[in-house]
PDB file of N, CA and C in Angstrom:
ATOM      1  N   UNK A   1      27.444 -21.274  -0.394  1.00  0.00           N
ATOM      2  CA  UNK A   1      27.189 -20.019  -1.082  1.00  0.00           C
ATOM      3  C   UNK A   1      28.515 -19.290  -1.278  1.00  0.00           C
ATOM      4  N   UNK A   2      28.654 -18.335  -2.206  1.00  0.00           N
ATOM      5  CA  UNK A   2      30.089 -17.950  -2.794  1.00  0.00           C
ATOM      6  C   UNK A   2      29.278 -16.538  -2.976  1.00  0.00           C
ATOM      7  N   UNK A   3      30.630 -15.903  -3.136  1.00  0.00           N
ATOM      8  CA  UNK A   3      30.510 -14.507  -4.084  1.00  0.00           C
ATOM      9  C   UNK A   3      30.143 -14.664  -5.485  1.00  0.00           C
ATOM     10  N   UNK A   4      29.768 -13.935  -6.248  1.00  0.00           N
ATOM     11  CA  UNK A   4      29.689 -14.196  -7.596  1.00  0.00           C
ATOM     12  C   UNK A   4      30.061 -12.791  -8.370  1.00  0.00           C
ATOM     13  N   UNK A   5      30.765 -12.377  -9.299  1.00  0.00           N
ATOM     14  CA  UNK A   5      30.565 -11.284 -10.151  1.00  0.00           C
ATOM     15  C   UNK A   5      30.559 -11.025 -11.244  1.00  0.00           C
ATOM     16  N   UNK A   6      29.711  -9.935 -11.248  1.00  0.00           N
ATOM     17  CA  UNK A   6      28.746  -9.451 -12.647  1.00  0.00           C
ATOM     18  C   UNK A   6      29.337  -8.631 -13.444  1.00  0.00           C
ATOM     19  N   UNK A   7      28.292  -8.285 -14.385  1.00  0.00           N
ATOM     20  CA  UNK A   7      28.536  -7.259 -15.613  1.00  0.00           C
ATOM     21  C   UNK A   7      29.294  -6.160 -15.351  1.00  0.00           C
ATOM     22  N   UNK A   8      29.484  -5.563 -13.875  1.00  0.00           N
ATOM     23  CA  UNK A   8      30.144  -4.118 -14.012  1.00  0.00           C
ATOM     24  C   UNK A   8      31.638  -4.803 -14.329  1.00  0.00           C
ATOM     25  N   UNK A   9      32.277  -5.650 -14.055  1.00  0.00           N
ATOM     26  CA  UNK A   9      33.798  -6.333 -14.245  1.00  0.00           C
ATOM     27  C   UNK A   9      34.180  -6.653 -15.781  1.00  0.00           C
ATOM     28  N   UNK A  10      33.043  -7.004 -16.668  1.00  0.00           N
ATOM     29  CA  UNK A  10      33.424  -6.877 -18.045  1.00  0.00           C
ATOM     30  C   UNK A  10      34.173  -5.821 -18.454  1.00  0.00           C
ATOM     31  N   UNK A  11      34.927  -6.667 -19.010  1.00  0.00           N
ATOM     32  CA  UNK A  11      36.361  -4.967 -19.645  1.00  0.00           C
ATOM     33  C   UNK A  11      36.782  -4.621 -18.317  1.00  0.00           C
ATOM     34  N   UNK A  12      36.361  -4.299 -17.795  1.00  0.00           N
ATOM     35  CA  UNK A  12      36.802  -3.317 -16.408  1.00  0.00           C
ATOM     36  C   UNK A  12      38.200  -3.998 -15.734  1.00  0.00           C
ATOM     37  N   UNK A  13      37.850  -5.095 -15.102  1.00  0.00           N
ATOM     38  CA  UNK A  13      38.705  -6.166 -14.524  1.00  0.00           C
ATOM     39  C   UNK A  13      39.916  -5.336 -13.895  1.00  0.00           C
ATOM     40  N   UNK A  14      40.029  -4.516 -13.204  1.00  0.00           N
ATOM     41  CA  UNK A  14      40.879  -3.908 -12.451  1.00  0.00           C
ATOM     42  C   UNK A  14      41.720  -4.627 -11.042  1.00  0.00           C
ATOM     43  N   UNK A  15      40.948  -5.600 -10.442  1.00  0.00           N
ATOM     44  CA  UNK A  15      41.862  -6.637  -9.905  1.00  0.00           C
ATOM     45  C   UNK A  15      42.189  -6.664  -8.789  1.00  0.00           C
ATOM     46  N   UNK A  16      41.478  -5.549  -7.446  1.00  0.00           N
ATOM     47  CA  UNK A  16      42.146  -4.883  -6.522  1.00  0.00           C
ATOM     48  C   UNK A  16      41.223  -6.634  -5.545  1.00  0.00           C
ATOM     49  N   UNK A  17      40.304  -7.089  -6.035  1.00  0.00           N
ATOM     50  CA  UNK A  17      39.909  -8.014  -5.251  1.00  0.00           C
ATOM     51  C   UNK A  17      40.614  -9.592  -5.566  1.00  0.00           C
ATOM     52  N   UNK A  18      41.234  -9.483  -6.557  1.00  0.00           N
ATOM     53  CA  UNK A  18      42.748 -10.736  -6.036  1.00  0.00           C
ATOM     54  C   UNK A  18      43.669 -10.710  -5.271  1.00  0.00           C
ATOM     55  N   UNK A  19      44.051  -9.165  -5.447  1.00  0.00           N
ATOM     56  CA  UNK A  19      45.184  -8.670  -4.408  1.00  0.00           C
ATOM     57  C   UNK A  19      44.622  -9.153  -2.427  1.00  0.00           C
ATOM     58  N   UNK A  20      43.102  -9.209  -2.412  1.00  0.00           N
ATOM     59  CA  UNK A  20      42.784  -9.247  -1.227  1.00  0.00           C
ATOM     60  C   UNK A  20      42.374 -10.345  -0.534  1.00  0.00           C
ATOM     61  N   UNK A  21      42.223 -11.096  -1.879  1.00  0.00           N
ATOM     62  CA  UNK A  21      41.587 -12.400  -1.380  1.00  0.00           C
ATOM     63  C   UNK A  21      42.599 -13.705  -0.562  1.00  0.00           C
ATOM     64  N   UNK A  22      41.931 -14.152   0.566  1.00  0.00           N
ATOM     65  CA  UNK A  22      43.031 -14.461   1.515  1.00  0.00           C
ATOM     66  C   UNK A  22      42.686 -16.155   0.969  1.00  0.00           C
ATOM     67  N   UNK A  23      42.161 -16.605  -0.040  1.00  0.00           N
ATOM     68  CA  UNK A  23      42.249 -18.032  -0.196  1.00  0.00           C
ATOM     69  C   UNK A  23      42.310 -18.232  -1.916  1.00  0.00           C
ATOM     70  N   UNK A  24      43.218 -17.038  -2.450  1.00  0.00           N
ATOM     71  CA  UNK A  24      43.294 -16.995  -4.225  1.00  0.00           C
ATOM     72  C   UNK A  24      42.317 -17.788  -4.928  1.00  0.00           C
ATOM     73  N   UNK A  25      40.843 -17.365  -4.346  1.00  0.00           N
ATOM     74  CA  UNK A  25      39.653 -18.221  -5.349  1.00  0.00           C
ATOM     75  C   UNK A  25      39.539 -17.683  -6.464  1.00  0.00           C
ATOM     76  N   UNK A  26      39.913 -16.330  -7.046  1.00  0.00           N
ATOM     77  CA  UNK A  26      39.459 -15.560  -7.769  1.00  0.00           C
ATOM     78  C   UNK A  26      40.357 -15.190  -8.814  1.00  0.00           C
ATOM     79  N   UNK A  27      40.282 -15.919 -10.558  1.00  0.00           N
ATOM     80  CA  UNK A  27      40.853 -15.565 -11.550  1.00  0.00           C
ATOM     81  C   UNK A  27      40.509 -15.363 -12.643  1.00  0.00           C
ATOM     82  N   UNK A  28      41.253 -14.512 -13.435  1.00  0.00           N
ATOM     83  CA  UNK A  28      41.412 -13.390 -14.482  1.00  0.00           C
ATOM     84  C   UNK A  28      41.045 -14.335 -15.580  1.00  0.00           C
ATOM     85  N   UNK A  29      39.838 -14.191 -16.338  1.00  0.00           N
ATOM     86  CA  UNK A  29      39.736 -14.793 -17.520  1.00  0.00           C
ATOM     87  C   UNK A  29      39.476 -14.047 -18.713  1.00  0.00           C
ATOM     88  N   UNK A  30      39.556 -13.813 -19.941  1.00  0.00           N
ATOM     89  CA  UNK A  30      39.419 -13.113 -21.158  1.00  0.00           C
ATOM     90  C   UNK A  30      38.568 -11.934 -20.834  1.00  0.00           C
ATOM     91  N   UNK A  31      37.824 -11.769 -20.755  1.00  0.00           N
ATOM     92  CA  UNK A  31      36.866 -10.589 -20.577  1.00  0.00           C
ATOM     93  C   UNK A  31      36.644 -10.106 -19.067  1.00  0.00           C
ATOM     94  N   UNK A  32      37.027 -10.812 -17.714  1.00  0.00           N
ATOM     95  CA  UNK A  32      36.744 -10.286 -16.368  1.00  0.00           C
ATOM     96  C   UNK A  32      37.174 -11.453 -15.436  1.00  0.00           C
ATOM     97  N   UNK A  33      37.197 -11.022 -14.370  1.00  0.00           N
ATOM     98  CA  UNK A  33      37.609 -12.015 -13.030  1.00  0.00           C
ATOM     99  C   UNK A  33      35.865 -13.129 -12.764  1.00  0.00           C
ATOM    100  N   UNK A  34      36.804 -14.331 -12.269  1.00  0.00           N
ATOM    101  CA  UNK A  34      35.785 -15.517 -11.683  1.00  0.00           C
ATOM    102  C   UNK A  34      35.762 -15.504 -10.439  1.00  0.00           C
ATOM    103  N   UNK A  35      35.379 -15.547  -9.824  1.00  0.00           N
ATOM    104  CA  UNK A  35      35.148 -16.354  -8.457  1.00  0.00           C
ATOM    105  C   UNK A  35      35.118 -18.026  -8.214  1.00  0.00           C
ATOM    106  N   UNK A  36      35.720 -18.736  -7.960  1.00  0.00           N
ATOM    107  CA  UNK A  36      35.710 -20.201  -7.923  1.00  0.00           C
ATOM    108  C   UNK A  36      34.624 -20.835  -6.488  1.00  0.00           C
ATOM    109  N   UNK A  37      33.807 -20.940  -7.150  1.00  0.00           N
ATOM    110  CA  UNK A  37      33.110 -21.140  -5.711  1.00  0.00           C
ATOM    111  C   UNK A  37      32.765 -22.137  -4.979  1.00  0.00           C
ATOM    112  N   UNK A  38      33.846 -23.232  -5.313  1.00  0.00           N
ATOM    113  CA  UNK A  38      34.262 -24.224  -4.600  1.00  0.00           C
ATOM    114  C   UNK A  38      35.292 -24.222  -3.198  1.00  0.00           C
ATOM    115  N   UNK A  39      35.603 -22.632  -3.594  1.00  0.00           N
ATOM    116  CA  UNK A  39      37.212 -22.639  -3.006  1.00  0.00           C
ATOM    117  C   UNK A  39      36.736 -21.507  -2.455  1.00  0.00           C
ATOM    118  N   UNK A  40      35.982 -20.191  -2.677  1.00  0.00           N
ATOM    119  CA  UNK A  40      35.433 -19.215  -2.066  1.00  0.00           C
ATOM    120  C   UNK A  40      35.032 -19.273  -0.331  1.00  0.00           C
ATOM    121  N   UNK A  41      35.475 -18.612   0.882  1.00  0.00           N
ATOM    122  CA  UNK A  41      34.992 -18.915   1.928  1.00  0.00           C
ATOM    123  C   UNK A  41      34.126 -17.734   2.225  1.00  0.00           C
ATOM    124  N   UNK A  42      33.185 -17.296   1.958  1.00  0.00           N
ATOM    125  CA  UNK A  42      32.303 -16.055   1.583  1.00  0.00           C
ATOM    126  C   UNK A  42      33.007 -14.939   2.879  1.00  0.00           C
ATOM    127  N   UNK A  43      34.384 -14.226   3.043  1.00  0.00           N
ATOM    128  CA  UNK A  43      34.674 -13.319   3.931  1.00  0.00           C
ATOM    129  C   UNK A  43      34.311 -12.440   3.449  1.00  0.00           C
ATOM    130  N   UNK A  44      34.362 -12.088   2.121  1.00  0.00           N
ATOM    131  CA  UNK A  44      33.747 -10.275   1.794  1.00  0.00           C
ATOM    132  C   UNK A  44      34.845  -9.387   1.095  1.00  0.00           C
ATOM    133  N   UNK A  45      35.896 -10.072   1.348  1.00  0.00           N
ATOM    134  CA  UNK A  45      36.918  -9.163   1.132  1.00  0.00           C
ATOM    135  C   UNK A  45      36.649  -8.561  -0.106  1.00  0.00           C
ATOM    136  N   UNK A  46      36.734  -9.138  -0.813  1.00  0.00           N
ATOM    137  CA  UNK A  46      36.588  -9.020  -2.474  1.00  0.00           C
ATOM    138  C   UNK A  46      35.559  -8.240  -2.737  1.00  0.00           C
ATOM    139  N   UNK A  47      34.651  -7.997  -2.138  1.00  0.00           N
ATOM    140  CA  UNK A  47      32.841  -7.205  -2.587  1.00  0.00           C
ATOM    141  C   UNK A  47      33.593  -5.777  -1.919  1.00  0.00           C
ATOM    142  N   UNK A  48      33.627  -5.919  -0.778  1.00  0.00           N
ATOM    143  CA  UNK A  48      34.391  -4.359  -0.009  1.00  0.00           C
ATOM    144  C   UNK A  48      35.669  -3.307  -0.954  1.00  0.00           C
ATOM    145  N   UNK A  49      36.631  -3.816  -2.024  1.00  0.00           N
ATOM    146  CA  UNK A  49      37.563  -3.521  -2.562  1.00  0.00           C
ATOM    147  C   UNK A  49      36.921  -3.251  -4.202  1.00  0.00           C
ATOM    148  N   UNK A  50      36.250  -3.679  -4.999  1.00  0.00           N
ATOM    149  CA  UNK A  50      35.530  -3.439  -5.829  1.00  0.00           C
ATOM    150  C   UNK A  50      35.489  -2.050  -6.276  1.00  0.00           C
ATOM    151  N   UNK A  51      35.701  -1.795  -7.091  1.00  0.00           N
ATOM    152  CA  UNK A  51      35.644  -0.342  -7.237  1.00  0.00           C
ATOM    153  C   UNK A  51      34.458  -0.233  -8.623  1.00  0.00           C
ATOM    154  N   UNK A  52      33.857  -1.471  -8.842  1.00  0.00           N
ATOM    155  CA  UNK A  52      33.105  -1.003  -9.632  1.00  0.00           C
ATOM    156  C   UNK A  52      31.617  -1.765  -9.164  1.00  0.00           C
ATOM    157  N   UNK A  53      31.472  -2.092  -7.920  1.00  0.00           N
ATOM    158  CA  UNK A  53      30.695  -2.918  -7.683  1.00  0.00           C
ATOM    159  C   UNK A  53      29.897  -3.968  -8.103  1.00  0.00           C
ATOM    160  N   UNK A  54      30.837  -5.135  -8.586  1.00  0.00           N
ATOM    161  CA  UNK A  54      30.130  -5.983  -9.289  1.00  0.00           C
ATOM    162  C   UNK A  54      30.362  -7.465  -8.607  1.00  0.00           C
ATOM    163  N   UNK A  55      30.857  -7.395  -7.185  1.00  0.00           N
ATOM    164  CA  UNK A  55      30.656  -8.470  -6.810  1.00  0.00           C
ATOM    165  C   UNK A  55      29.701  -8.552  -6.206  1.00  0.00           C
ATOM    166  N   UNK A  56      28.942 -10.023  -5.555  1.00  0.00           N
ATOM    167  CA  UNK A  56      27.450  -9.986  -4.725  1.00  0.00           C
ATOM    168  C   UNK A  56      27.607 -11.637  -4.268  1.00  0.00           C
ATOM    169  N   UNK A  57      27.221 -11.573  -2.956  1.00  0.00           N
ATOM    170  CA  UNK A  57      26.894 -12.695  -2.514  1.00  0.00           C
ATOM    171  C   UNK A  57      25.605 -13.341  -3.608  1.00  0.00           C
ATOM    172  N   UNK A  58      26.312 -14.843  -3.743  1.00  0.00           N
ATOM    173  CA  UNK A  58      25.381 -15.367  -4.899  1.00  0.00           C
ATOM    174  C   UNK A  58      23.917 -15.472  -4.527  1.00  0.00           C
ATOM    175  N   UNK A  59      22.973 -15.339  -3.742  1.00  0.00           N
ATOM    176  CA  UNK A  59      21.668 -14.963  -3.293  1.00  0.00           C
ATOM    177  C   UNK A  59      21.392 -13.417  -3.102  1.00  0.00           C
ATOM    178  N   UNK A  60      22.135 -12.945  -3.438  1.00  0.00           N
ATOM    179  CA  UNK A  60      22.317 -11.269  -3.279  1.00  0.00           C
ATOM    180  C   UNK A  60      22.103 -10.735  -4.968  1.00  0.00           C
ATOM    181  N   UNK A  61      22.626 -11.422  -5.814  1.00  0.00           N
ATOM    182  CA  UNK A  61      23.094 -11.287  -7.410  1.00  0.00           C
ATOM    183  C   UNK A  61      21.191 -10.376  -7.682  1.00  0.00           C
ATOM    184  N   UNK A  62      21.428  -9.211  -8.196  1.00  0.00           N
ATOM    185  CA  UNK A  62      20.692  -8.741  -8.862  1.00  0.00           C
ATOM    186  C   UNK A  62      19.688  -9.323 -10.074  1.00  0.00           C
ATOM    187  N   UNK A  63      18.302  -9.470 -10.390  1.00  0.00           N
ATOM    188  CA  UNK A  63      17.762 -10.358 -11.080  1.00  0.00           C
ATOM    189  C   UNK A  63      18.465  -9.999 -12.536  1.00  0.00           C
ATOM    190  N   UNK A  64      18.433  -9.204 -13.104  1.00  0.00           N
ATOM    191  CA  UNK A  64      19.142  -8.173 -14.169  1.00  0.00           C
ATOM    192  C   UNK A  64      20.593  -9.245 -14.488  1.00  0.00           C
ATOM    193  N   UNK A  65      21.075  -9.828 -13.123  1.00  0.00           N
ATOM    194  CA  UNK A  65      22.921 -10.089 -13.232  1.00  0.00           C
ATOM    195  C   UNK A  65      22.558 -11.470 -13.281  1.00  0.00           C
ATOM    196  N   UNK A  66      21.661 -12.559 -13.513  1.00  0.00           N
ATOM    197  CA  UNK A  66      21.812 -13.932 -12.629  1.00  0.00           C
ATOM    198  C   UNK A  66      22.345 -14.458 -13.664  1.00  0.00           C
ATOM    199  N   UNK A  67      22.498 -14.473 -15.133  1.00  0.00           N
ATOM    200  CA  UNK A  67      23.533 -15.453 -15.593  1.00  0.00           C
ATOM    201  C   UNK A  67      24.832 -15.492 -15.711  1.00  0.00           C
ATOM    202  N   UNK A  68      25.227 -14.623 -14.843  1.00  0.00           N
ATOM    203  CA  UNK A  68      26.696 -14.326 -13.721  1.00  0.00           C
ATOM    204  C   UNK A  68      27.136 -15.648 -13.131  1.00  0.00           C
ATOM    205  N   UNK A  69      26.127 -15.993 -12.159  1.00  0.00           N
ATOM    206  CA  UNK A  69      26.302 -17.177 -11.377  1.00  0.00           C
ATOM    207  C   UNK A  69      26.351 -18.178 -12.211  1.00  0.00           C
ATOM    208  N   UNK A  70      26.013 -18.280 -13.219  1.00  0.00           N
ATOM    209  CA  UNK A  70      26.588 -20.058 -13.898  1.00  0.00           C
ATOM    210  C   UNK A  70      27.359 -19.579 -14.573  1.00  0.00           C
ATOM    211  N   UNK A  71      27.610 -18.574 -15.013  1.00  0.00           N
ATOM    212  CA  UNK A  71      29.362 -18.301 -15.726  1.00  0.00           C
ATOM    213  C   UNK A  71      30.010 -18.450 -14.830  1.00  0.00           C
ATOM    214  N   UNK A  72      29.939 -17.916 -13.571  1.00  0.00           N
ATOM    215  CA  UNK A  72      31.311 -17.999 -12.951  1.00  0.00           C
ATOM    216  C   UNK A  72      31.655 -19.641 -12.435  1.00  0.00           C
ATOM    217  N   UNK A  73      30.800 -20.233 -12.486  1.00  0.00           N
ATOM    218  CA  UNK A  73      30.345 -21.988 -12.302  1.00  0.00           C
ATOM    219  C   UNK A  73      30.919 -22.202 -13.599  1.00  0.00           C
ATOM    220  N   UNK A  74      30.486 -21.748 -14.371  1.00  0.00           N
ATOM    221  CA  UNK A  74      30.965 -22.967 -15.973  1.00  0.00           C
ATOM    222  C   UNK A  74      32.063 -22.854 -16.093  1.00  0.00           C
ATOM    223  N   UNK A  75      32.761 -21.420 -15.622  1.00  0.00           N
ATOM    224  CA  UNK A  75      34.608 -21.161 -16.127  1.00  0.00           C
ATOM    225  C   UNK A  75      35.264 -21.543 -14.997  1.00  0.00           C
ATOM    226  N   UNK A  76      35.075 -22.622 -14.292  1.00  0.00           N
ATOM    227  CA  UNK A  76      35.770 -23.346 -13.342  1.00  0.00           C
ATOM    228  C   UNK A  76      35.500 -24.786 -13.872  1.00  0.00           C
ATOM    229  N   UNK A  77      34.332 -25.310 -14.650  1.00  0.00           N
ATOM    230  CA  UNK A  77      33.859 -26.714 -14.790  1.00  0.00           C
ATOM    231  C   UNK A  77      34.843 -26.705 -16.094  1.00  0.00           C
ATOM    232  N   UNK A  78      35.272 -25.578 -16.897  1.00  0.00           N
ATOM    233  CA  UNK A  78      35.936 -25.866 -18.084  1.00  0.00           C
ATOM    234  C   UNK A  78      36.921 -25.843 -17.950  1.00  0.00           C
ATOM    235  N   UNK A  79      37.851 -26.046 -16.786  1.00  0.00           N
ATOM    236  CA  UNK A  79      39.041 -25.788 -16.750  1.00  0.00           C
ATOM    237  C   UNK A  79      39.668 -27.109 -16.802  1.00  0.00           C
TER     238      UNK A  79
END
């Protein structure tokens, strides 16, 4: 299980949860930050620093947010 984040990071992408992340899973793509959740070790850091609250443990993801979780899956499979 990984972090995953949502819609509040569109446009927004302010970034304070790369600065924190202690295993650089997490990068900047055209419209908002990924989570790689191969490489993710679910510490939290990243959900706690958020200033717009849009990260969520991926069983946590709001029903409203769930095609979050295979974006942030597909923009790692396309790389």
């Amino acid at each position: 299980m990984a972090f995953v984040i949502t819609s509040p990071c569109k446009e927004e992408k302010a970034g304070e949860c790369v600065e924190v992340c202690p295993v650089d899973c997490i990068e900047e793509g055209k419209d908002m930050f990924y989570i790689d959740p191969d490489i993710c070790i679910d510490c939290g850091a990243c959900e706690a620093v958020c200033p717009v609250e849009a990260i969520y443990m991926e069983d946590e993801v709001p029903d409203n947010e769930h095609e979050y979780v295979a974006l942030n899956k597909k923009f790692f499979e396309e790389k």
